[in-house]
N, C-alpha and C. Protein backbone atom coordinates (compact mmCIF):
# COMPACT_ATOMS: atom_id res chain seq x y z
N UNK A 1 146.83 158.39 31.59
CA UNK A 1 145.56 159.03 31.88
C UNK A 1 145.32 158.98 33.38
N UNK A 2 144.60 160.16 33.97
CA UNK A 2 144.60 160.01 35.31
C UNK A 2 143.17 159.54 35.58
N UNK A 3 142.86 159.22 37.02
CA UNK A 3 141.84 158.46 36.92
C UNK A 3 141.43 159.07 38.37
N UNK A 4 139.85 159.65 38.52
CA UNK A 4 139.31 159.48 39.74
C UNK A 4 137.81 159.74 39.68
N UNK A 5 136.96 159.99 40.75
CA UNK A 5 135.44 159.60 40.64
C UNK A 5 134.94 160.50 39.56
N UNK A 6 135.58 161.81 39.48
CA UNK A 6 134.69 162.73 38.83
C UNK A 6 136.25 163.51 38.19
N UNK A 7 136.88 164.15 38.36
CA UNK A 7 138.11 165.12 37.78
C UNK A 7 139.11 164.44 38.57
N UNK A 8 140.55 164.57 37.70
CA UNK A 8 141.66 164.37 38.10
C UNK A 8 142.43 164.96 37.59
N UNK A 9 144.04 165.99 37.83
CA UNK A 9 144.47 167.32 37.60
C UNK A 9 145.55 166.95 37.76
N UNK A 10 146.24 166.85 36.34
CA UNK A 10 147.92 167.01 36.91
C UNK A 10 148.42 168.51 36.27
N UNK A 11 149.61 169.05 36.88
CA UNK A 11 149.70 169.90 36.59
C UNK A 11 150.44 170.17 35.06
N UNK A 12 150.70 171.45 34.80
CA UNK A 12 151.71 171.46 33.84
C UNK A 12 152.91 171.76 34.27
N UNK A 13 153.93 171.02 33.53
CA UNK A 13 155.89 171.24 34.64
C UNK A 13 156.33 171.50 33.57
N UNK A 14 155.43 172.46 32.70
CA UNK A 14 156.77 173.14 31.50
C UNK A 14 157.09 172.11 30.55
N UNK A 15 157.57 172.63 28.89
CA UNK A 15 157.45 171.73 27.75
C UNK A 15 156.14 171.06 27.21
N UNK A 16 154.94 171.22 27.99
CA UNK A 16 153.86 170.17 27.69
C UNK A 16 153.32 171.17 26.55
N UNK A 17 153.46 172.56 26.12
CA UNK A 17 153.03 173.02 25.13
C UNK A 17 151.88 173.70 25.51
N UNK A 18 151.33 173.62 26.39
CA UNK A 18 149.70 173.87 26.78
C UNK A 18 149.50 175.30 26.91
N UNK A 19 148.31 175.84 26.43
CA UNK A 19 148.09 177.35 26.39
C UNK A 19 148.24 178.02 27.96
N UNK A 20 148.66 179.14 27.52
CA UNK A 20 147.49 179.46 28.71
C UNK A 20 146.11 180.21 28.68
N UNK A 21 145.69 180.32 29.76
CA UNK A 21 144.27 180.30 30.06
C UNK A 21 143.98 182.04 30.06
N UNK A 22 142.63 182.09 29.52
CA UNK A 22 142.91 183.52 29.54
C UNK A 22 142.52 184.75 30.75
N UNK A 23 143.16 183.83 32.06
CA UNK A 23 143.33 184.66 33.38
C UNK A 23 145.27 184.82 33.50
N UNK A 24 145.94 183.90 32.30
CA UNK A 24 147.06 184.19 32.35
C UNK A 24 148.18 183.18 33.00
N UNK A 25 147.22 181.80 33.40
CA UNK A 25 147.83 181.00 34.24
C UNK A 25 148.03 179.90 32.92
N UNK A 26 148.99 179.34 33.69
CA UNK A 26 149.02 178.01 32.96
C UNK A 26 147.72 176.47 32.93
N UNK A 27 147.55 176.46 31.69
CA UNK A 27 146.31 175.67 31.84
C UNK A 27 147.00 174.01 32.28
N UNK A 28 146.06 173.50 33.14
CA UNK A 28 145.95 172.11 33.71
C UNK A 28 144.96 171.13 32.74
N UNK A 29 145.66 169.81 32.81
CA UNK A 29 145.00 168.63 32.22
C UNK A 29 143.93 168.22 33.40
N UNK A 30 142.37 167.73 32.86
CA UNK A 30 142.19 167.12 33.77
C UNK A 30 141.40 165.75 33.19
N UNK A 31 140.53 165.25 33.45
CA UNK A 31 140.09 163.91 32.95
C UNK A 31 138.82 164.21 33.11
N UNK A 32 137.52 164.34 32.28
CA UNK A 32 136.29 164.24 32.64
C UNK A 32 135.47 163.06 32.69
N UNK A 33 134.73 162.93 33.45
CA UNK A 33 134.29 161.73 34.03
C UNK A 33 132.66 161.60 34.24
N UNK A 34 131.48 162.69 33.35
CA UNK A 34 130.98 162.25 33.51
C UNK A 34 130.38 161.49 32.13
N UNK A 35 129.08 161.12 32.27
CA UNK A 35 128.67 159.86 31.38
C UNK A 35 128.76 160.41 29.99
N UNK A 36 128.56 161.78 29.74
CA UNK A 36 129.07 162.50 28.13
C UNK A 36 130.30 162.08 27.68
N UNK A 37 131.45 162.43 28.66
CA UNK A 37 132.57 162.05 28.30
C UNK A 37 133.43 161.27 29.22
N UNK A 38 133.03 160.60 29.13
CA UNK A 38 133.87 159.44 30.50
C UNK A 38 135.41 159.28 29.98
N UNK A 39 136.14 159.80 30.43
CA UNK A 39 137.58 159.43 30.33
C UNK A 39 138.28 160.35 29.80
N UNK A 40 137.72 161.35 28.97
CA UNK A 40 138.22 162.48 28.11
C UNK A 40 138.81 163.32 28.81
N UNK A 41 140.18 163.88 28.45
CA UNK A 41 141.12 164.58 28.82
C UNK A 41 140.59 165.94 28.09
N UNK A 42 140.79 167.13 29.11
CA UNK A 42 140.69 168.28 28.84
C UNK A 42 141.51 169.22 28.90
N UNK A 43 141.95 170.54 28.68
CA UNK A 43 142.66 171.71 29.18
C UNK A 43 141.94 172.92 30.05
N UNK A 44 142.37 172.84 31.10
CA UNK A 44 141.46 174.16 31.88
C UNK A 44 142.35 175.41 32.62
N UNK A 45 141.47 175.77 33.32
CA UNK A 45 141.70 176.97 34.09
C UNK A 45 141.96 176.02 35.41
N UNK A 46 143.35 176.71 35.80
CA UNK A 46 144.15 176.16 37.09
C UNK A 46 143.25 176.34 38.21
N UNK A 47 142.52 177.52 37.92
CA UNK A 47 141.93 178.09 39.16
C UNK A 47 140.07 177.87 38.99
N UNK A 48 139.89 177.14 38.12
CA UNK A 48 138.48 177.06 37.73
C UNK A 48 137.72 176.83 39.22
N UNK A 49 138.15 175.45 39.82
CA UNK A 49 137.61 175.29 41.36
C UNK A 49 137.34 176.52 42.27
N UNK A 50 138.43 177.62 42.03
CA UNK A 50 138.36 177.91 43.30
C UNK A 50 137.18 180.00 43.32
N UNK A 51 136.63 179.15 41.95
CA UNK A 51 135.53 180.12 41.81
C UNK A 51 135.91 181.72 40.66
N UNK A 52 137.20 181.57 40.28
CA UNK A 52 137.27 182.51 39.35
C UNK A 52 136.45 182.18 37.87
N UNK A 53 136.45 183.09 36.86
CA UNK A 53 135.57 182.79 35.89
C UNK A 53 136.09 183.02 34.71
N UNK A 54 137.06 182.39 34.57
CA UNK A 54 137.97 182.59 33.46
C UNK A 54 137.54 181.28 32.20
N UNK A 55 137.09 180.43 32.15
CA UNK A 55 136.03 179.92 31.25
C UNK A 55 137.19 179.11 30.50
N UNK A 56 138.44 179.08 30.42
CA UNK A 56 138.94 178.88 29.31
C UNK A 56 139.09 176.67 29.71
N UNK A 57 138.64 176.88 28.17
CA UNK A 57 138.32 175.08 28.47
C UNK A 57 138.82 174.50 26.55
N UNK A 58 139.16 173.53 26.79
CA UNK A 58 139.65 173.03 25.62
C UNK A 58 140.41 171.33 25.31
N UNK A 59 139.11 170.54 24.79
CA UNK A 59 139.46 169.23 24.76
C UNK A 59 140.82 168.55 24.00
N UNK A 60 141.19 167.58 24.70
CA UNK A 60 142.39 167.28 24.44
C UNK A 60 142.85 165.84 23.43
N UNK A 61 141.63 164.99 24.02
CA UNK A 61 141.25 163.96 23.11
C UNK A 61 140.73 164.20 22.73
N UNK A 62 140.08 163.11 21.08
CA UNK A 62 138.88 163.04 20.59
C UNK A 62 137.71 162.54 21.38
N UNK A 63 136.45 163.03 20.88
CA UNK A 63 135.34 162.24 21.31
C UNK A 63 135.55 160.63 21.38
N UNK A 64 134.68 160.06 22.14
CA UNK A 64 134.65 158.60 22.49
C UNK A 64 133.66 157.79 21.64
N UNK A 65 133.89 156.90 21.11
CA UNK A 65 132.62 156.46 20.60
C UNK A 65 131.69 155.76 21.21
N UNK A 66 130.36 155.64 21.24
CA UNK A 66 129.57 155.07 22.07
C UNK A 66 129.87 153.84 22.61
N UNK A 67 130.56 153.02 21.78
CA UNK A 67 130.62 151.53 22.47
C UNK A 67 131.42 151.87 23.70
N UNK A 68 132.59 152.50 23.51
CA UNK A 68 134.01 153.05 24.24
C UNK A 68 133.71 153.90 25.61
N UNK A 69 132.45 154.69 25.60
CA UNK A 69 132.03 155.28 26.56
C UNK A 69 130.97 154.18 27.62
N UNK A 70 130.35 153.24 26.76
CA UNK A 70 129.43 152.68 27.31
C UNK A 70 130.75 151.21 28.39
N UNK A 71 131.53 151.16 27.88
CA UNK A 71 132.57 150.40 28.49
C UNK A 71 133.31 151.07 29.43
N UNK A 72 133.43 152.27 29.52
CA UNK A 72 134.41 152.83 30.57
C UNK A 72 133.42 153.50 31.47
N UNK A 73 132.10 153.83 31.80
CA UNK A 73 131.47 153.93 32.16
C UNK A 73 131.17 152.96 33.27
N UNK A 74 130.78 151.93 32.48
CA UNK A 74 130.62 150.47 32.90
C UNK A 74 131.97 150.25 34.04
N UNK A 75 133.18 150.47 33.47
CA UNK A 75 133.93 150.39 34.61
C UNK A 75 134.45 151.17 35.45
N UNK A 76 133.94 152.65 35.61
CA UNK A 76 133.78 153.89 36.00
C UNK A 76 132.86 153.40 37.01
N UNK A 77 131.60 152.76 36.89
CA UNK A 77 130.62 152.59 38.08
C UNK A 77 131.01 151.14 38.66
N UNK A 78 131.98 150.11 38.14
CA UNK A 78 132.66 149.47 38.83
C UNK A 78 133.22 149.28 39.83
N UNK A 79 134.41 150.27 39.39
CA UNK A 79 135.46 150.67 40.19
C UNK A 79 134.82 151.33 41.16
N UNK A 80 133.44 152.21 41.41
CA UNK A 80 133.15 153.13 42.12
C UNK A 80 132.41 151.82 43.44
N UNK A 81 131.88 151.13 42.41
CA UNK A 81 130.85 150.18 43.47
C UNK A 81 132.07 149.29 45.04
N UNK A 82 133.53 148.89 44.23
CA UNK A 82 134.51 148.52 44.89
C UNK A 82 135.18 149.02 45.75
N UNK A 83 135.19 150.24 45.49
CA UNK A 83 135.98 151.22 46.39
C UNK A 83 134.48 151.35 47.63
N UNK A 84 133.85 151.49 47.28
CA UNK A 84 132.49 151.08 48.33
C UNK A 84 132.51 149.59 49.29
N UNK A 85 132.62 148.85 48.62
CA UNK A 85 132.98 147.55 49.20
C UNK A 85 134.25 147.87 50.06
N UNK A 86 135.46 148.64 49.24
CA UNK A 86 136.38 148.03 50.22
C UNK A 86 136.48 149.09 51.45
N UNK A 87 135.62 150.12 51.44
CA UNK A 87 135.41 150.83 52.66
C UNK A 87 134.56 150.31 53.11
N UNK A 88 133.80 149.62 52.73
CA UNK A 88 132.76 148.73 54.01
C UNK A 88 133.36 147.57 55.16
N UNK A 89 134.62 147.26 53.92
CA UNK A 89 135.39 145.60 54.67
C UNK A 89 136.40 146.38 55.74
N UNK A 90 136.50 147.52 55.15
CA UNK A 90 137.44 147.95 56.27
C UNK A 90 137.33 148.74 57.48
N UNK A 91 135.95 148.70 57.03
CA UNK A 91 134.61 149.55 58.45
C UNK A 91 134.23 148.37 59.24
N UNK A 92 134.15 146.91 58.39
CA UNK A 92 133.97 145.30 59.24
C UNK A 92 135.20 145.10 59.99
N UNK A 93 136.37 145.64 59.28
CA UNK A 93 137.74 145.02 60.20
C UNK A 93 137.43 145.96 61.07
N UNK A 94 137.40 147.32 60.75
CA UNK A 94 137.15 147.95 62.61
C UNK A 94 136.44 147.71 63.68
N UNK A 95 135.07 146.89 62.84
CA UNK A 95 133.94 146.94 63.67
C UNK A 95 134.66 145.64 64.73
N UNK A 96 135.25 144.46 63.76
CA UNK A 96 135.52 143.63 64.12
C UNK A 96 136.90 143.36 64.94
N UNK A 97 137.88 144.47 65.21
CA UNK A 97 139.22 144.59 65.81
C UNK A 97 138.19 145.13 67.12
N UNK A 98 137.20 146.26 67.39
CA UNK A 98 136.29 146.80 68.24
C UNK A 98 135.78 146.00 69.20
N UNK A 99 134.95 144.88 68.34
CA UNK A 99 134.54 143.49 68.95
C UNK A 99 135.15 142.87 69.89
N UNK A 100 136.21 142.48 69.70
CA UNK A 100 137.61 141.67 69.90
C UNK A 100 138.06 142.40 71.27
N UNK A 101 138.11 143.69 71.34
CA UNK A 101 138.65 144.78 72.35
C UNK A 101 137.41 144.58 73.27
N UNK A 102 136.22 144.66 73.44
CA UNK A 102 135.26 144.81 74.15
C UNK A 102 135.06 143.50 74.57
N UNK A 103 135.18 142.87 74.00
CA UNK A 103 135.33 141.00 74.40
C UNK A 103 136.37 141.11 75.36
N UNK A 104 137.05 141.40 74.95
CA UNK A 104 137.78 140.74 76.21
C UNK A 104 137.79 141.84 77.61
N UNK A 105 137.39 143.60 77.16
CA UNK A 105 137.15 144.03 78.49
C UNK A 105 135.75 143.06 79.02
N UNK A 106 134.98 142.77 78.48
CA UNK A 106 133.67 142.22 78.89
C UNK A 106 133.79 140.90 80.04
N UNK A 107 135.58 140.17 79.33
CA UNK A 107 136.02 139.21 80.11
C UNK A 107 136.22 139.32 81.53
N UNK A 108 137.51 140.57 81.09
CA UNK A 108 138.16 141.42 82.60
C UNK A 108 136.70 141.63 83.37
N UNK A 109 135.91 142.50 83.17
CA UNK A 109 134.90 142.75 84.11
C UNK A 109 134.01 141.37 84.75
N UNK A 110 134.19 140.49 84.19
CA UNK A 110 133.46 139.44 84.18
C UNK A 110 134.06 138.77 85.13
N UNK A 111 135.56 139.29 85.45
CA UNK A 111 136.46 138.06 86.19
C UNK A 111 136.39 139.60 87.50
N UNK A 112 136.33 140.30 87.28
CA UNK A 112 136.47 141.78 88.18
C UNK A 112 135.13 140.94 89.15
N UNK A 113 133.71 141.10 88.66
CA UNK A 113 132.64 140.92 88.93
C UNK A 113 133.00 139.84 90.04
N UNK A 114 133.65 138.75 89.49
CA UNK A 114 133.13 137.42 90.10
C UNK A 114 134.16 137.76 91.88
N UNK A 115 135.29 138.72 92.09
CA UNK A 115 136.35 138.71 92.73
C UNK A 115 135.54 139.26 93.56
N UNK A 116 134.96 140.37 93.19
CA UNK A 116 133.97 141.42 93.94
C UNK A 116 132.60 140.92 94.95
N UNK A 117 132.68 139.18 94.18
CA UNK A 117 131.06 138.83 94.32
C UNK A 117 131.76 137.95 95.67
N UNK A 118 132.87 137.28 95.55
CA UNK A 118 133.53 136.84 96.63
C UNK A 118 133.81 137.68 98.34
N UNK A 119 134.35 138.80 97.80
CA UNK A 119 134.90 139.47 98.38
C UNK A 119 133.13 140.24 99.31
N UNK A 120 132.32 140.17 98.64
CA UNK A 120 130.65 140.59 99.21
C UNK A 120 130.37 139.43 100.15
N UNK A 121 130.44 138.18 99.85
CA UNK A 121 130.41 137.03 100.29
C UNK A 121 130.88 136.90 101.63
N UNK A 122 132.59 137.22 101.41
CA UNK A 122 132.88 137.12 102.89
C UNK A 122 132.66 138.50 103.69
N UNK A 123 132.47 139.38 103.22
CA UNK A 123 131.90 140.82 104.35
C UNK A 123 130.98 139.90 104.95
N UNK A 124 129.70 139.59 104.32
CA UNK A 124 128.84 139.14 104.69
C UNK A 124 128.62 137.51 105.84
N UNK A 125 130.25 137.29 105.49
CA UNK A 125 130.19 135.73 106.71
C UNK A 125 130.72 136.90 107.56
N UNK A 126 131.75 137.93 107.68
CA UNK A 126 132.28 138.48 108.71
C UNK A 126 131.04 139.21 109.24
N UNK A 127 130.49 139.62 109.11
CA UNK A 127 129.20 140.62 109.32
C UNK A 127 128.41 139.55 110.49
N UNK A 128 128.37 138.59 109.94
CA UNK A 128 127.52 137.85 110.71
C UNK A 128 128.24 137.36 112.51
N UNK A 129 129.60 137.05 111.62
CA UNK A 129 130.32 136.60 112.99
C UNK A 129 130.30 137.99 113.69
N UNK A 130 130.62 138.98 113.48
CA UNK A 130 130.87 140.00 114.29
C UNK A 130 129.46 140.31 115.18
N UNK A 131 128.41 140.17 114.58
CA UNK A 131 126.65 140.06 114.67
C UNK A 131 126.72 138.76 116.30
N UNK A 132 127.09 138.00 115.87
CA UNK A 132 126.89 137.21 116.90
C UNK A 132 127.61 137.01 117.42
N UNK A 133 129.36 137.71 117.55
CA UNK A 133 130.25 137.55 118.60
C UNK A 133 129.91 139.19 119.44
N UNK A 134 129.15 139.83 118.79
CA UNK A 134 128.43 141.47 119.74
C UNK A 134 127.21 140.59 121.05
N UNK A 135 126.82 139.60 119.84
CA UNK A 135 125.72 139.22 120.56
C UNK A 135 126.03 138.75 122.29
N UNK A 136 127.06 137.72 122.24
CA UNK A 136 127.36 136.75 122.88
C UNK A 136 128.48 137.82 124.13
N UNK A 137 129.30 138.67 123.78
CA UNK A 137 129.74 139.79 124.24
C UNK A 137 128.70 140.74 124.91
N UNK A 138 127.36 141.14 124.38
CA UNK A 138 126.28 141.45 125.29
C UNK A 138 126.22 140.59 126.37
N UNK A 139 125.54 139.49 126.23
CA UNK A 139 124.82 139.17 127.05
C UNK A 139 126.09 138.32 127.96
N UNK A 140 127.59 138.19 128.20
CA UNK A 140 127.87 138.02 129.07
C UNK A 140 128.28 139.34 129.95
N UNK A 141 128.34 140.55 129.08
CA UNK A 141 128.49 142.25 130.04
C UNK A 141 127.29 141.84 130.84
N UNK A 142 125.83 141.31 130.09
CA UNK A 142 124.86 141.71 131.06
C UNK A 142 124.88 140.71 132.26
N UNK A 143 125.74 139.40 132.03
CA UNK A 143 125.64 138.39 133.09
C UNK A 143 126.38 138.93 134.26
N UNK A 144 127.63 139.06 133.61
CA UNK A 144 128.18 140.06 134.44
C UNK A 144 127.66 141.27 135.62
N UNK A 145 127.38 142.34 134.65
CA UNK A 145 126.73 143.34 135.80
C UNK A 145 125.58 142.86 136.58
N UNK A 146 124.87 141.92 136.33
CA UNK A 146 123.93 140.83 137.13
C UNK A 146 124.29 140.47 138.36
N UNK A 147 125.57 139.76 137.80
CA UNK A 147 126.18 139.40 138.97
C UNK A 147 126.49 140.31 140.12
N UNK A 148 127.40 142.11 139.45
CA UNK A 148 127.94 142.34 140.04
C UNK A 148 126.37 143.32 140.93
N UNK A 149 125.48 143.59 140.72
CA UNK A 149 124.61 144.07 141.44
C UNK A 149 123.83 143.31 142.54
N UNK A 150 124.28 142.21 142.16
CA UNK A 150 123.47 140.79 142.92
C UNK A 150 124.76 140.55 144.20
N UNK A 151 125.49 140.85 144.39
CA UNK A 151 126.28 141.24 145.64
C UNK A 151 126.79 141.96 146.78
């Protein structure tokens, strides 16, 4: 039996006996899934999905009996709740491989930052020396031309 949220379709590969449909195609098995018939195998129109209206439909199992439906149901919204879970855990491993990646650029920048904060540091001792070796370079030009007018 095939199994998925709502229909599941295998085809026919010849020998399975199955009518065909009266657009002329070979009819497909599929599995119905909702709460009327949870699990029940059907015969359809190959092309039913894709909007033709060829109608031809024809059950393959018997009806389910209530206990039997109320149990596969039950694990019909199971299975559905899990497959939820396990796309959530695997939306946490991304979130959490994401984490991991940004952590450690957060590091790099962090060690970038501190190189940068150094590197500001000494502009700023050079800035100063240059500040007061202009200074000291003034005022002996001006001792200088002092002198040299004072002769």
């Amino acid at each position: 039996m095939s199994s998925s949220s709502y229909h599941s379709s295998s085809s026919s590969t010849g020998g399975h006996g199955w009518p065909n449909c009266k657009c002329g195609s070979k009819a497909v098995m599929e599995t119905s899934w909702t709460d009327d018939n949870p699990g029940r195998r059907f015969l359809g129109c190959r092309h039913f999905r894709e909007g033709r209206k060829c109608k031809f439909f024809e059950w393959v199992d018997d009806e389910i009996c209530k206990r039997g439906k109320a149990v596969i149901i039950a694990l019909r919204n199971e299975n559905i709740k899990l497959k939820l879970k396990m796309k959530q855990c695997t939306a946490m491993e991304m979130k959490t491989e994401e984490y991991v990646t940004m952590e450690s650029k957060v590091k790099q920048y962090e060690k970038d930052l501190q190189t940068m904060e150094l590197r500001v540091q000494k502009l700023v001792k050079d800035e100063k020396f240059w500040k007061s070796s202009t200074c000291i370079v003034v005022v002996l030009l001006v001792v200088c031309l002092a002198k040299l007018w004072d002769v």
